[in-house]
Protein backbone atom coordinates (compact mmCIF):
# COMPACT_ATOMS: atom_id res chain seq x y z
CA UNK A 1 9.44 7.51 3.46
CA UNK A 2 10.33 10.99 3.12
CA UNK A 3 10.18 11.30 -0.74
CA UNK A 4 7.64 9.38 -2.94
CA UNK A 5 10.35 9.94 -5.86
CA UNK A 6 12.68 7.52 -3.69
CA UNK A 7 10.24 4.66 -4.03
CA UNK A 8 12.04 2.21 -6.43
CA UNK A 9 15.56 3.09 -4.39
CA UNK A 10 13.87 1.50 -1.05
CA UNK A 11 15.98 -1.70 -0.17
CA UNK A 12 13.33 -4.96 1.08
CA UNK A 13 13.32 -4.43 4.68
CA UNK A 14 11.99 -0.80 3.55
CA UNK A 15 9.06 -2.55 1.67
CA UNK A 16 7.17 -3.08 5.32
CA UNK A 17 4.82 -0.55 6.58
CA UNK A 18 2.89 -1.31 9.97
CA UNK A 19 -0.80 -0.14 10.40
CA UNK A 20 -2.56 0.36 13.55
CA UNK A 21 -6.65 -0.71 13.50
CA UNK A 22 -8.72 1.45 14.89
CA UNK A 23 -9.16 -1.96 18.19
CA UNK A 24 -5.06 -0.83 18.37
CA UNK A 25 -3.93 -3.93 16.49
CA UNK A 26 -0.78 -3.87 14.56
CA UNK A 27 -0.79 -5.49 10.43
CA UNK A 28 2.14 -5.69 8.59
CA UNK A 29 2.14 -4.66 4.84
CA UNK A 30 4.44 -5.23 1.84
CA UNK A 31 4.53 -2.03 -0.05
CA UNK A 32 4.00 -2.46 -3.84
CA UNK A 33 3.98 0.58 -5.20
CA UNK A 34 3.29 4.33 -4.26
CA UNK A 35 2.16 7.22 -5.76
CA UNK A 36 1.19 11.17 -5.34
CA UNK A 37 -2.20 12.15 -6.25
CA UNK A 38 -3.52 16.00 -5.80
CA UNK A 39 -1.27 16.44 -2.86
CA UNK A 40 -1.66 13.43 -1.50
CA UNK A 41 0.55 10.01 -0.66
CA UNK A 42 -1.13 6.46 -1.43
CA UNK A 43 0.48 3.13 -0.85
CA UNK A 44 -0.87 0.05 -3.29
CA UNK A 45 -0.19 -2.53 -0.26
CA UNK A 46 -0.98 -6.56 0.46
CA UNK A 47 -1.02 -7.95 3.90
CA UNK A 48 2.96 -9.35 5.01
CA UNK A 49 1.44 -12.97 5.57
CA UNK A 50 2.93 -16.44 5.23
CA UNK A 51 1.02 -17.96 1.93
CA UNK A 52 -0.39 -20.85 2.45
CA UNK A 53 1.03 -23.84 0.44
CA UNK A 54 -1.83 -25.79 -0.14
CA UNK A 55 -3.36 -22.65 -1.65
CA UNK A 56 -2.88 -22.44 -5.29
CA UNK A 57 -4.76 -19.64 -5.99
CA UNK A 58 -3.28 -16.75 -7.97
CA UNK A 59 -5.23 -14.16 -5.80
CA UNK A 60 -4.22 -11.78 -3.77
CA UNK A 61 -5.81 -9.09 -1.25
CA UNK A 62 -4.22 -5.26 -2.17
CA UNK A 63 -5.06 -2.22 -0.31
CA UNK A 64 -4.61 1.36 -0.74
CA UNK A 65 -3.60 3.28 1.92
CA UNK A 66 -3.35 7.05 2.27
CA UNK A 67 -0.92 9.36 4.38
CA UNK A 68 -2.71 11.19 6.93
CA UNK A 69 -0.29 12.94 9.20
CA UNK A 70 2.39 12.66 11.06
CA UNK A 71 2.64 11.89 14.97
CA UNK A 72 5.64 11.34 17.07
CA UNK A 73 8.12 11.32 13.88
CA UNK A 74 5.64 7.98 12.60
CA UNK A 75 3.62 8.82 9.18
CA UNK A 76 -0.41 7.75 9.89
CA UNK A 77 -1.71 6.20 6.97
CA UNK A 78 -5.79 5.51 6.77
CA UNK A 79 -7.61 3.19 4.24
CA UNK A 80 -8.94 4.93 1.35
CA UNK A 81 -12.74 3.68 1.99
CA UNK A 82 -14.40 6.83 -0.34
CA UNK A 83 -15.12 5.28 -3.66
CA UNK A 84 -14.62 8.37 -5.64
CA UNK A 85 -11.27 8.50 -4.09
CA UNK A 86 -10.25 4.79 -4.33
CA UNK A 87 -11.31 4.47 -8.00
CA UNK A 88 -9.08 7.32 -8.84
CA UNK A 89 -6.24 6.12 -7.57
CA UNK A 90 -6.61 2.73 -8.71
CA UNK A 91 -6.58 3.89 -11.99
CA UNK A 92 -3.01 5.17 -11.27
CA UNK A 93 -2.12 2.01 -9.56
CA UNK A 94 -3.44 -0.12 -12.84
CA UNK A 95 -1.37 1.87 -15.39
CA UNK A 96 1.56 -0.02 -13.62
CA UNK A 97 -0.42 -3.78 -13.42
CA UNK A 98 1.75 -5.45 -16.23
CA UNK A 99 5.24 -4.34 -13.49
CA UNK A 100 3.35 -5.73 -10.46
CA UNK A 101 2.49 -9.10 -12.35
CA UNK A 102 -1.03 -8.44 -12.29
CA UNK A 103 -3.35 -9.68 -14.63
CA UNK A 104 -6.41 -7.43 -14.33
């Protein structure tokens, strides 16, 4: 994703991003929203998994992930794991719950 302003143009297929674990495995993640925070790119993501139909539960995992460079024309993105950090841009990602169909 070149431009963060682009976001709500991406088509589905776009709404995957792939993240390498530090052991070198791959997880797949459905982008649902993104934003710029003091020069920097976050992702609000939740694991690309088949749900479970005997599970009726209304919960969800999210993650936020941040861009962290750039190698072999693939963006790196990293966890946010600092708590200062996270909180802040949670707050960004809450101000657009009620679109996400989150109940907070």
């Amino acid at each position: 994703m070149d431009n963060f302003d682009d976001f709500d143009e991406l088509e589905d297929e776009d709404l995957i991003v792939v993240v390498v674990d530090e052991d070198g495995v791959s997880h797949e993640y459905i982008i649902i929203d993104a934003v710029s925070h003091k020069g920097s790119n976050y992702m609000l993501v939740t694991p690309a998994t088949d749900e479970d139909e005997d599970d009726e539960s209304d919960d969800f995992e999210a993650h936020i992930i941040k861009e962290t460079g750039e190698e072999d024309d693939e963006i790196i993105y990293t966890l946010v794991d600092d708590e200062v950090e996270f909180n802040e841009v949670a707050a960004l990602f809450m101000e657009n719950a009620e679109d996400y169909g989150l109940e907070v």
